[in-house]
C-alpha atoms as a PDB file:
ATOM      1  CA  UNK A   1     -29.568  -7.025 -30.368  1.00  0.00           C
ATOM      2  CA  UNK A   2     -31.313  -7.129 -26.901  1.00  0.00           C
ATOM      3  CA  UNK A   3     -31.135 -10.375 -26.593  1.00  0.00           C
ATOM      4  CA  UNK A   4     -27.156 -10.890 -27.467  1.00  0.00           C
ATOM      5  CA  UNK A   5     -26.891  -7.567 -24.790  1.00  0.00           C
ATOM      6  CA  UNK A   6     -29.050  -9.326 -22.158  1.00  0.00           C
ATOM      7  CA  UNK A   7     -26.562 -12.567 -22.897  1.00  0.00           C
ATOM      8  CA  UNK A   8     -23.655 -10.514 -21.851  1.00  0.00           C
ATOM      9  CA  UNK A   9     -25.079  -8.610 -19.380  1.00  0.00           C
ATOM     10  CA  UNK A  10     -25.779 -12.273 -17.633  1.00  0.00           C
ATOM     11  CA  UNK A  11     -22.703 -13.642 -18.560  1.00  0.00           C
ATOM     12  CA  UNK A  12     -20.952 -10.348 -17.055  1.00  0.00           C
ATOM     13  CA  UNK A  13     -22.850 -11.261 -13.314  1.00  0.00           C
ATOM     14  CA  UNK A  14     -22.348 -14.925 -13.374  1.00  0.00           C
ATOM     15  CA  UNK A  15     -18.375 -14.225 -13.765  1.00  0.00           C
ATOM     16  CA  UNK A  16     -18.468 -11.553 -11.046  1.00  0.00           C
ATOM     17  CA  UNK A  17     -20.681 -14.101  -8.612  1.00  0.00           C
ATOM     18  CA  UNK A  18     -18.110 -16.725  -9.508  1.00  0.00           C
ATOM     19  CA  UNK A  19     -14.815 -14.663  -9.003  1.00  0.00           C
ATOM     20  CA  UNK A  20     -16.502 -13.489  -5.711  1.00  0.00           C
ATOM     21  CA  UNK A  21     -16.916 -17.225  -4.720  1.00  0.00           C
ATOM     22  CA  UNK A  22     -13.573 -18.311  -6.006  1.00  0.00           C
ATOM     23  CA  UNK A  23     -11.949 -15.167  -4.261  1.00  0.00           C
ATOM     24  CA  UNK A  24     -13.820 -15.883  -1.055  1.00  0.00           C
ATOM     25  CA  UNK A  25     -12.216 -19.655  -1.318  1.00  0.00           C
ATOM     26  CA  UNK A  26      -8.403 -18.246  -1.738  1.00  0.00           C
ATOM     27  CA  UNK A  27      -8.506 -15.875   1.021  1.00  0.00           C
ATOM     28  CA  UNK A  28      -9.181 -18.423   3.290  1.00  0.00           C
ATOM     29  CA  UNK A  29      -6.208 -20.791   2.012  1.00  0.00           C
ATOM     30  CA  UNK A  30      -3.583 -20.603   4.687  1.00  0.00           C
ATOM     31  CA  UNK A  31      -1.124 -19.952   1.263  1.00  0.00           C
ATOM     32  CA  UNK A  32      -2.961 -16.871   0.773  1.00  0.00           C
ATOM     33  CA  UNK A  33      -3.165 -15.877   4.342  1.00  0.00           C
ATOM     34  CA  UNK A  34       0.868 -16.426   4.466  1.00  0.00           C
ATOM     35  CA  UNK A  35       1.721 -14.348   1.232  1.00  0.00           C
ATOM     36  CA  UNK A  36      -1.155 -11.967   2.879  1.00  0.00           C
ATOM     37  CA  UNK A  37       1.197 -11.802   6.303  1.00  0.00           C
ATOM     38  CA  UNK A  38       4.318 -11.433   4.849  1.00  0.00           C
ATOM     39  CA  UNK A  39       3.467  -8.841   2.230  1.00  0.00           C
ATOM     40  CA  UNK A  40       2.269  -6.722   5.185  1.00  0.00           C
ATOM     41  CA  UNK A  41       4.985  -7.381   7.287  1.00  0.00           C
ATOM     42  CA  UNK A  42       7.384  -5.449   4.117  1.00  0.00           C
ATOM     43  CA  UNK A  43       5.343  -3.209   4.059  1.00  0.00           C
ATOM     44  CA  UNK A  44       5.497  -2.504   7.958  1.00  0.00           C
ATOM     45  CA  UNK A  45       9.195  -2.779   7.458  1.00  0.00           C
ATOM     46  CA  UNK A  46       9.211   0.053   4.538  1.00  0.00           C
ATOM     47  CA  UNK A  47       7.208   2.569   6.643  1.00  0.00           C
ATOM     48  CA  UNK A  48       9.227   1.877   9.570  1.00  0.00           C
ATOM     49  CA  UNK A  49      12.550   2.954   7.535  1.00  0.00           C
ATOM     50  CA  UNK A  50      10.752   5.361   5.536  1.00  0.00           C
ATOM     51  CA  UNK A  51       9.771   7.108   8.711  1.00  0.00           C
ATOM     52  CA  UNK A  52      13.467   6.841  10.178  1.00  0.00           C
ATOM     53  CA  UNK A  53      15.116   8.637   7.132  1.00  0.00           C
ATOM     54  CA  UNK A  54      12.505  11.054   7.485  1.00  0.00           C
ATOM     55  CA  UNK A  55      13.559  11.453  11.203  1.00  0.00           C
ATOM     56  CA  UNK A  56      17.115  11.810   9.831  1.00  0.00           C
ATOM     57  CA  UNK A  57      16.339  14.390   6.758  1.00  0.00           C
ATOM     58  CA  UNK A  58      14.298  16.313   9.751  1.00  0.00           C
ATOM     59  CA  UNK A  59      17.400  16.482  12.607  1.00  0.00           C
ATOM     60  CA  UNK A  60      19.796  17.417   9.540  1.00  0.00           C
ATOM     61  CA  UNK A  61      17.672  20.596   8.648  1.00  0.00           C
ATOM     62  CA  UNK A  62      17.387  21.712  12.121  1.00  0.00           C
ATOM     63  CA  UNK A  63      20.936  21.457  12.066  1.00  0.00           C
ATOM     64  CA  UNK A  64      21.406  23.611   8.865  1.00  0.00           C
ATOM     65  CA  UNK A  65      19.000  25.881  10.130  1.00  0.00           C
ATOM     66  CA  UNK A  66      20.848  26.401  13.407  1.00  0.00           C
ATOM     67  CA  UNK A  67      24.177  26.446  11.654  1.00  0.00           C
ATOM     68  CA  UNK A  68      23.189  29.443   9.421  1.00  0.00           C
ATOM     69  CA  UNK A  69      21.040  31.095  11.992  1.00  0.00           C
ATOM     70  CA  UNK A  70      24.391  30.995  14.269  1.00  0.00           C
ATOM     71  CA  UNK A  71      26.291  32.476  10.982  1.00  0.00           C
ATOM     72  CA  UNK A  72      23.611  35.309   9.936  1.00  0.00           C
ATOM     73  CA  UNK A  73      23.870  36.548  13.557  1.00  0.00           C
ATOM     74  CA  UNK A  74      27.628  36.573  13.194  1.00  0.00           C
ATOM     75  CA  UNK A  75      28.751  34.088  16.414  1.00  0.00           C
END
């Protein structure tokens, strides 16, 4: 039994050391560095219009808040 577990347990690193080394490869293919650039750049793009509906929720509440300030006080 400590034998077969020894087995896997080397078996287990040697995958690791060769998905590090084949990882390693692919991150310096330009194909990876493009899909790398562009899935930032969406997800640049999402904050950016997350951000700007955020901006708009935020002006509409001040706006509701003034609206029913303005009615509470009776103007």
């Amino acid at each position: 039994m400590k034998s077969f577990l020894r087995n896997v347990a080397l078996l287990s690193f040697t995958g690791g050391v060769a998905a590090a080394v084949a990882g390693a490869k692919l991150l310096k293919s330009d194909k990876a560095r493009q899909l790398a650039v562009k899935t930032l750049a969406t997800g640049m793009k999402a904050k950016d219009d997350a951000m700007a509906a955020l901006e708009t929720i935020r002006e509409d509440a001040k706006d509701l808040c003034y609206e029913a300030k303005k009615q509470k006080d009776g103007e």
